[in-house]
Protein backbone atom coordinates (compact mmCIF):
# COMPACT_ATOMS: atom_id res chain seq x y z
CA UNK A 1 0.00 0.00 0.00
CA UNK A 2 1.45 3.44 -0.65
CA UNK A 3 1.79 5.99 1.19
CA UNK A 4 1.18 9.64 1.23
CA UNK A 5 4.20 11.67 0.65
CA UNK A 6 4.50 14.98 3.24
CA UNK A 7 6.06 18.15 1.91
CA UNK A 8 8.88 17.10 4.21
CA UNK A 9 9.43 14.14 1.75
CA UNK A 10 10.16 16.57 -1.88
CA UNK A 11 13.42 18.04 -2.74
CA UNK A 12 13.53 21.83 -1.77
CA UNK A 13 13.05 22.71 -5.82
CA UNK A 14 9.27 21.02 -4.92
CA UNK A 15 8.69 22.53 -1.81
CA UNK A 16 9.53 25.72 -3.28
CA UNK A 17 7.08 25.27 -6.01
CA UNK A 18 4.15 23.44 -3.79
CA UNK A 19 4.21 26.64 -1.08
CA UNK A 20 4.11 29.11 -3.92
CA UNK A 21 1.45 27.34 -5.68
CA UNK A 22 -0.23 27.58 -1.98
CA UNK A 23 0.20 31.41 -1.93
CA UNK A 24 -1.13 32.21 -5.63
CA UNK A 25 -4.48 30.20 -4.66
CA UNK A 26 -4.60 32.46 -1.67
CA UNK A 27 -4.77 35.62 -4.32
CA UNK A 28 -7.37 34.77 -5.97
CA UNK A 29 -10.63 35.90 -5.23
CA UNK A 30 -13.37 33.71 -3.24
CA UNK A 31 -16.25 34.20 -4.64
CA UNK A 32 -15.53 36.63 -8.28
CA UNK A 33 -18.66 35.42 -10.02
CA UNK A 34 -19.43 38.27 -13.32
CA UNK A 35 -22.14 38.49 -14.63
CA UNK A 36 -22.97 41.14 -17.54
CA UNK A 37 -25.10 44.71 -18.06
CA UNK A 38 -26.21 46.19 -20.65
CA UNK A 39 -25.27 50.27 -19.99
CA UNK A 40 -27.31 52.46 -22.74
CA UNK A 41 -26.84 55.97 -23.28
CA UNK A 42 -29.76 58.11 -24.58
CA UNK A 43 -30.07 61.50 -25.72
CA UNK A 44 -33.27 63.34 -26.65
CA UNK A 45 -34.75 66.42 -26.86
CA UNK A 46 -31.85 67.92 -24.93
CA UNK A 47 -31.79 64.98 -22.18
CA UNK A 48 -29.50 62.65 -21.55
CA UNK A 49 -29.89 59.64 -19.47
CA UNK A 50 -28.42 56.12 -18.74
CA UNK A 51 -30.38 52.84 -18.58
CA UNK A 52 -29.03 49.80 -17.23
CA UNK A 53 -30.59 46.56 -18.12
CA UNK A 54 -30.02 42.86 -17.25
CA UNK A 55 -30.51 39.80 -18.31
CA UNK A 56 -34.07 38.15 -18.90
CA UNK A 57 -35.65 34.89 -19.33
CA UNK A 58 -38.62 35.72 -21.43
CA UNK A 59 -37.90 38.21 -24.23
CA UNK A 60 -41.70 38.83 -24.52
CA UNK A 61 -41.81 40.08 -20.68
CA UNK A 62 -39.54 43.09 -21.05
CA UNK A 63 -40.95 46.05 -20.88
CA UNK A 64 -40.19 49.52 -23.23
CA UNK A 65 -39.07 52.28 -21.38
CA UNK A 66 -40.57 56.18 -22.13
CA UNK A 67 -37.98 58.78 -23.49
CA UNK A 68 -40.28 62.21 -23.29
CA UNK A 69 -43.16 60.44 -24.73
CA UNK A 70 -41.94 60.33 -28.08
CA UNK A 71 -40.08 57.36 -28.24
CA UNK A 72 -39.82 54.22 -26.75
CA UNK A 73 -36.52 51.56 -25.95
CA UNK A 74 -36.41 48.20 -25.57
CA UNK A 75 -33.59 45.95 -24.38
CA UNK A 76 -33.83 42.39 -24.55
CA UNK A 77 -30.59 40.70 -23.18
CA UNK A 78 -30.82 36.79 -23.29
CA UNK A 79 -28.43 34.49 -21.44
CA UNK A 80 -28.15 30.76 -21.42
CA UNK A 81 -25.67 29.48 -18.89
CA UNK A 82 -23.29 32.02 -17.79
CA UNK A 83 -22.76 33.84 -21.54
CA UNK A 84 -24.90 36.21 -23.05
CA UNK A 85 -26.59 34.55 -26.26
CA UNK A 86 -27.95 37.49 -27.69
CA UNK A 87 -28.94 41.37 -27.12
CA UNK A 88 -32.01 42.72 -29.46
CA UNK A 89 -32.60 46.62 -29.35
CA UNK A 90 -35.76 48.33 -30.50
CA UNK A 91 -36.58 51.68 -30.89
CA UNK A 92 -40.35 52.82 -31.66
CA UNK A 93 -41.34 55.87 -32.35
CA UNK A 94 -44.87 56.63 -30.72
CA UNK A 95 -47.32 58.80 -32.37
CA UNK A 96 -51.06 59.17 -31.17
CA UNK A 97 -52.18 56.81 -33.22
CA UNK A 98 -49.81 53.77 -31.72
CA UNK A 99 -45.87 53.03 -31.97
CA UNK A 100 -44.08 52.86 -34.86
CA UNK A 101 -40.64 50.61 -35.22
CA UNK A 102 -38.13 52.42 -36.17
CA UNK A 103 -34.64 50.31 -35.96
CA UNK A 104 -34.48 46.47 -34.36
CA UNK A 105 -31.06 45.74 -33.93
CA UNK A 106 -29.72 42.03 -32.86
CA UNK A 107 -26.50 41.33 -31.21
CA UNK A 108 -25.66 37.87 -31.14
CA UNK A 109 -22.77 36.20 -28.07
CA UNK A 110 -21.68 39.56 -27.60
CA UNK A 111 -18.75 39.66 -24.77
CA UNK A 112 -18.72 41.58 -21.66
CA UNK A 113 -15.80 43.83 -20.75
CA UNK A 114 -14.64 45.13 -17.61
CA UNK A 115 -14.04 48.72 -18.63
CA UNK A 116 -15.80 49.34 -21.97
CA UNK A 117 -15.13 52.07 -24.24
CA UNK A 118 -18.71 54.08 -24.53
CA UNK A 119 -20.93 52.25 -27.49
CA UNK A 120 -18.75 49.52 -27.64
CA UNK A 121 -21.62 47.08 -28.96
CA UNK A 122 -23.72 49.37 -31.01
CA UNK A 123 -21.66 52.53 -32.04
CA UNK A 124 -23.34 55.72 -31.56
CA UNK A 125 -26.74 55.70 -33.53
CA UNK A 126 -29.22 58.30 -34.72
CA UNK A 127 -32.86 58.17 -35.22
CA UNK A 128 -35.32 59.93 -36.68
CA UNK A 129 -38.99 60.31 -36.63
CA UNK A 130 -41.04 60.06 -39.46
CA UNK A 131 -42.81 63.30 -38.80
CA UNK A 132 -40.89 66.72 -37.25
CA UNK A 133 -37.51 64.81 -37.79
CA UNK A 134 -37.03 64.68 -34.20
CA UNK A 135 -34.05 62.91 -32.85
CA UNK A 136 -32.73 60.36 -31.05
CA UNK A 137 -29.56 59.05 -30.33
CA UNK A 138 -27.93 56.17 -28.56
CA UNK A 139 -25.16 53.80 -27.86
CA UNK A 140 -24.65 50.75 -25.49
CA UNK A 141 -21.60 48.69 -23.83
CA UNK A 142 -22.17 45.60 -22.30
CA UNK A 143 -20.07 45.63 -19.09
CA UNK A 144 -19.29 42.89 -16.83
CA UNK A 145 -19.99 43.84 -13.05
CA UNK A 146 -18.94 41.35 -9.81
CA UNK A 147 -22.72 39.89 -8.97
């Protein structure tokens, strides 16, 4: 039957190596689980705000969100697993008479970075509605945030 072998037992060269294996694994973080956001930029009419939106499960649950009445955005950020399958953006345009698509965008396995640049997934874009011309403009990053 063999038996174990103690660090006692290695030639210093080993030790050496085992006890600085030991201290790397003490580096490294317990618990760094990341998980990813999408950060969106939007600018209209003169305001400018940031929306932050996770991931979902059902792509038909996610609500649009109101910028100044005029337009609505929708994020739809789908993972399976730990990795981000895909990202869809829409942008309607909302007259009286009921909303109007103006740009679906779809993003698929985009990767999550630490520090992105701003409109690192979509570039800067610019919208227009059909009627007055007004404007809006956006951009996105997916970060990657400790959960």
């Amino acid at each position: 039957m063999p038996t174990p072998r103690l660090m006692s037992d290695l030639s210093p060269p080993r030790r050496w190596a085992g006890a600085a294996g030991l201290c790397l694994l003490g580096l490294l973080p317990a618990a760094s689980i990341a998980a990813a956001r999408l950060d969106c930029e939007i600018n209209q009419g003169g305001r400018s705000e940031t929306l932050h939106f996770g991931p979902a499960t059902n792509p038909y649950e996610v609500k649009a969100v109101s910028i100044n009445e005029r337009f609505s955005f929708k994020a739809v950020m789908i993972e399976r697993g730990d990795k981000v399958e895909y990202i869809s953006l829409y942008v309607y345009y909302l007259p009286p008479r009921g909303p109007i698509l103006l740009q679906q965008a779809k993003y698929l396995a985009p990767t999550a970075q630490p520090y992105p640049a701003a409109g690192s997934l979509t570039g800067r874009q610019y919208l227009y509605s059909p009627r007055l011309e007004r404007e809006l403009q956006y951009e996105c990053a997916l970060v990657e945030v400790e959960s």
